[in-house]
Protein backbone atom coordinates (compact mmCIF):
# COMPACT_ATOMS: atom_id res chain seq x y z
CA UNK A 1 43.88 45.05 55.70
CA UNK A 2 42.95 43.73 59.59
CA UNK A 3 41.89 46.17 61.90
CA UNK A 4 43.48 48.66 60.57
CA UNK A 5 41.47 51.88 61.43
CA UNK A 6 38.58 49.74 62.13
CA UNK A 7 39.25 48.19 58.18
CA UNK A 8 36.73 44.88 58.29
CA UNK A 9 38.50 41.63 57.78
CA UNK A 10 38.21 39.34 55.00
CA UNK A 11 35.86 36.02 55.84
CA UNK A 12 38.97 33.23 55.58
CA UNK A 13 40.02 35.76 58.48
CA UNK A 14 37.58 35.90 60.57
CA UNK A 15 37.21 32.39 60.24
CA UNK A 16 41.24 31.68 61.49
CA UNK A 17 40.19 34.17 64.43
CA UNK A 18 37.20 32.06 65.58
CA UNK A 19 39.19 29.06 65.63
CA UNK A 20 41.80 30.28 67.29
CA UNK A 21 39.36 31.74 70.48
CA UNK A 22 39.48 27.89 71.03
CA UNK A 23 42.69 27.67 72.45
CA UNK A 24 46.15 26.96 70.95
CA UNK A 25 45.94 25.49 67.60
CA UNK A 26 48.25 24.49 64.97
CA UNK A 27 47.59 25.79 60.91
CA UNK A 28 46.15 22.28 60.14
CA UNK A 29 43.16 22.32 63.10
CA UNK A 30 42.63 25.97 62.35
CA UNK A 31 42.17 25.05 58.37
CA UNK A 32 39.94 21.74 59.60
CA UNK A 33 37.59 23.30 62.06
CA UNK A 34 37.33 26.01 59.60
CA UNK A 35 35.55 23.75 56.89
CA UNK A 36 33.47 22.07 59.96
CA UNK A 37 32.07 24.57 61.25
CA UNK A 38 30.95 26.18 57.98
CA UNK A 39 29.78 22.89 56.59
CA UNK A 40 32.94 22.98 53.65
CA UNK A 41 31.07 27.03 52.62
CA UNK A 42 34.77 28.23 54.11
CA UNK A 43 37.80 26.50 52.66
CA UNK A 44 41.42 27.45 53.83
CA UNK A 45 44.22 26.40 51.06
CA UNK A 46 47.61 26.63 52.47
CA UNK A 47 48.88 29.71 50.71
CA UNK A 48 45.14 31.85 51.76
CA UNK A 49 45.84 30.21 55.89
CA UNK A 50 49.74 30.79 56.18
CA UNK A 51 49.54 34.70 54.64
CA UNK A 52 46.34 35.04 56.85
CA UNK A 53 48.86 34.15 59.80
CA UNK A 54 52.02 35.36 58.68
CA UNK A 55 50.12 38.88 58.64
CA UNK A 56 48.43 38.18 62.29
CA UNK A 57 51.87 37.63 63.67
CA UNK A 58 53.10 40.96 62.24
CA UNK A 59 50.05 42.61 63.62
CA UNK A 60 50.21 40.76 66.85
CA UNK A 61 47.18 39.40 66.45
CA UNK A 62 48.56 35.98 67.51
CA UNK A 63 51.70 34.50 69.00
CA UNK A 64 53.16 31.10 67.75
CA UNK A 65 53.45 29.11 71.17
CA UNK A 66 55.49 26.01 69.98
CA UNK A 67 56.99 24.69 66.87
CA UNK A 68 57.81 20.74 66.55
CA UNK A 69 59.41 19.76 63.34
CA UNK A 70 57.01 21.66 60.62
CA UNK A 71 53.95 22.06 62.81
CA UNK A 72 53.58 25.77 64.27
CA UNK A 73 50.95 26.08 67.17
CA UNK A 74 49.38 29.64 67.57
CA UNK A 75 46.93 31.61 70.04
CA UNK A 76 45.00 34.54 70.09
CA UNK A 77 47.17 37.25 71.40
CA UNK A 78 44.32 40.44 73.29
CA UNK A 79 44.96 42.50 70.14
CA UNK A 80 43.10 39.68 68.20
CA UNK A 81 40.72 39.32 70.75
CA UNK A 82 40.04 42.88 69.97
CA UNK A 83 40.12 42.36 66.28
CA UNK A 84 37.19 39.63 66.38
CA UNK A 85 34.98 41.39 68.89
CA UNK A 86 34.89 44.67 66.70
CA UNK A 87 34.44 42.62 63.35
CA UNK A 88 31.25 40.67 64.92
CA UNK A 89 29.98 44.03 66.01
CA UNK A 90 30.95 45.24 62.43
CA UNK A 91 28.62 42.13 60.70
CA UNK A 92 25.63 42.46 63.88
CA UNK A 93 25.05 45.71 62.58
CA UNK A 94 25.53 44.91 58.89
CA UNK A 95 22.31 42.28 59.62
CA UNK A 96 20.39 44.62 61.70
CA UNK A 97 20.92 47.77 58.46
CA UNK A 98 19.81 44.82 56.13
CA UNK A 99 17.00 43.67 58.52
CA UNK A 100 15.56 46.70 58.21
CA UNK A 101 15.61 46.81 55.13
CA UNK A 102 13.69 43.89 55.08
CA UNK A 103 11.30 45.57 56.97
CA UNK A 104 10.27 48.10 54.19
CA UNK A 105 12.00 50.41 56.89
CA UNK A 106 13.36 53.54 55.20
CA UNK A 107 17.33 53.72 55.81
């Protein structure tokens, strides 16, 4: 599912992975910066956002770093750091493979 032998993640999970390289963020910033930053392309429902981090915490992909009332802050633990660095290499070279094919370059 995430990172799992180099498995590529899904986009709503890259997406929560991005935001949270900004710092500690709660499920509601993560789902808002989300639909910012891809001009409302990316969309996070509650039910896609809490699995998404529900299964980052059991990965330890991220740590929850405070909980007041309802609202659950979250960073980016190094194993997540990990996780988005090797799926942006994954998509450069996706776009480089389809560049060239572009190209008229023989693959």
């Amino acid at each position: 599912m995430t990172g799992k032998a180099g498995a590529p993640l899904t986009e709503a999970m890259f997406y929560v992975l991005m935001a949270l390289r900004r710092g500690e963020v709660c499920g509601t910033e993560i789902a808002a910066w989300t639909e910012r930053c891809t001009e409302g392309r990316v969309r996070l429902g509650p039910g896609t956002l809490y699995t998404i981090l529900g299964r980052f915490l059991e990965e330890g992909f991220i740590q929850e770093t405070s909980v007041q009332g309802r609202q659950r802050n979250y960073r980016l633990t190094e194993k997540g750091q990990r996780a988005y660095r090797n799926e942006r290499l994954r998509l450069r070279l996706c776009l480089a493979d389809a560049e060239r094919e572009d190209a008229g370059e023989r693959l």
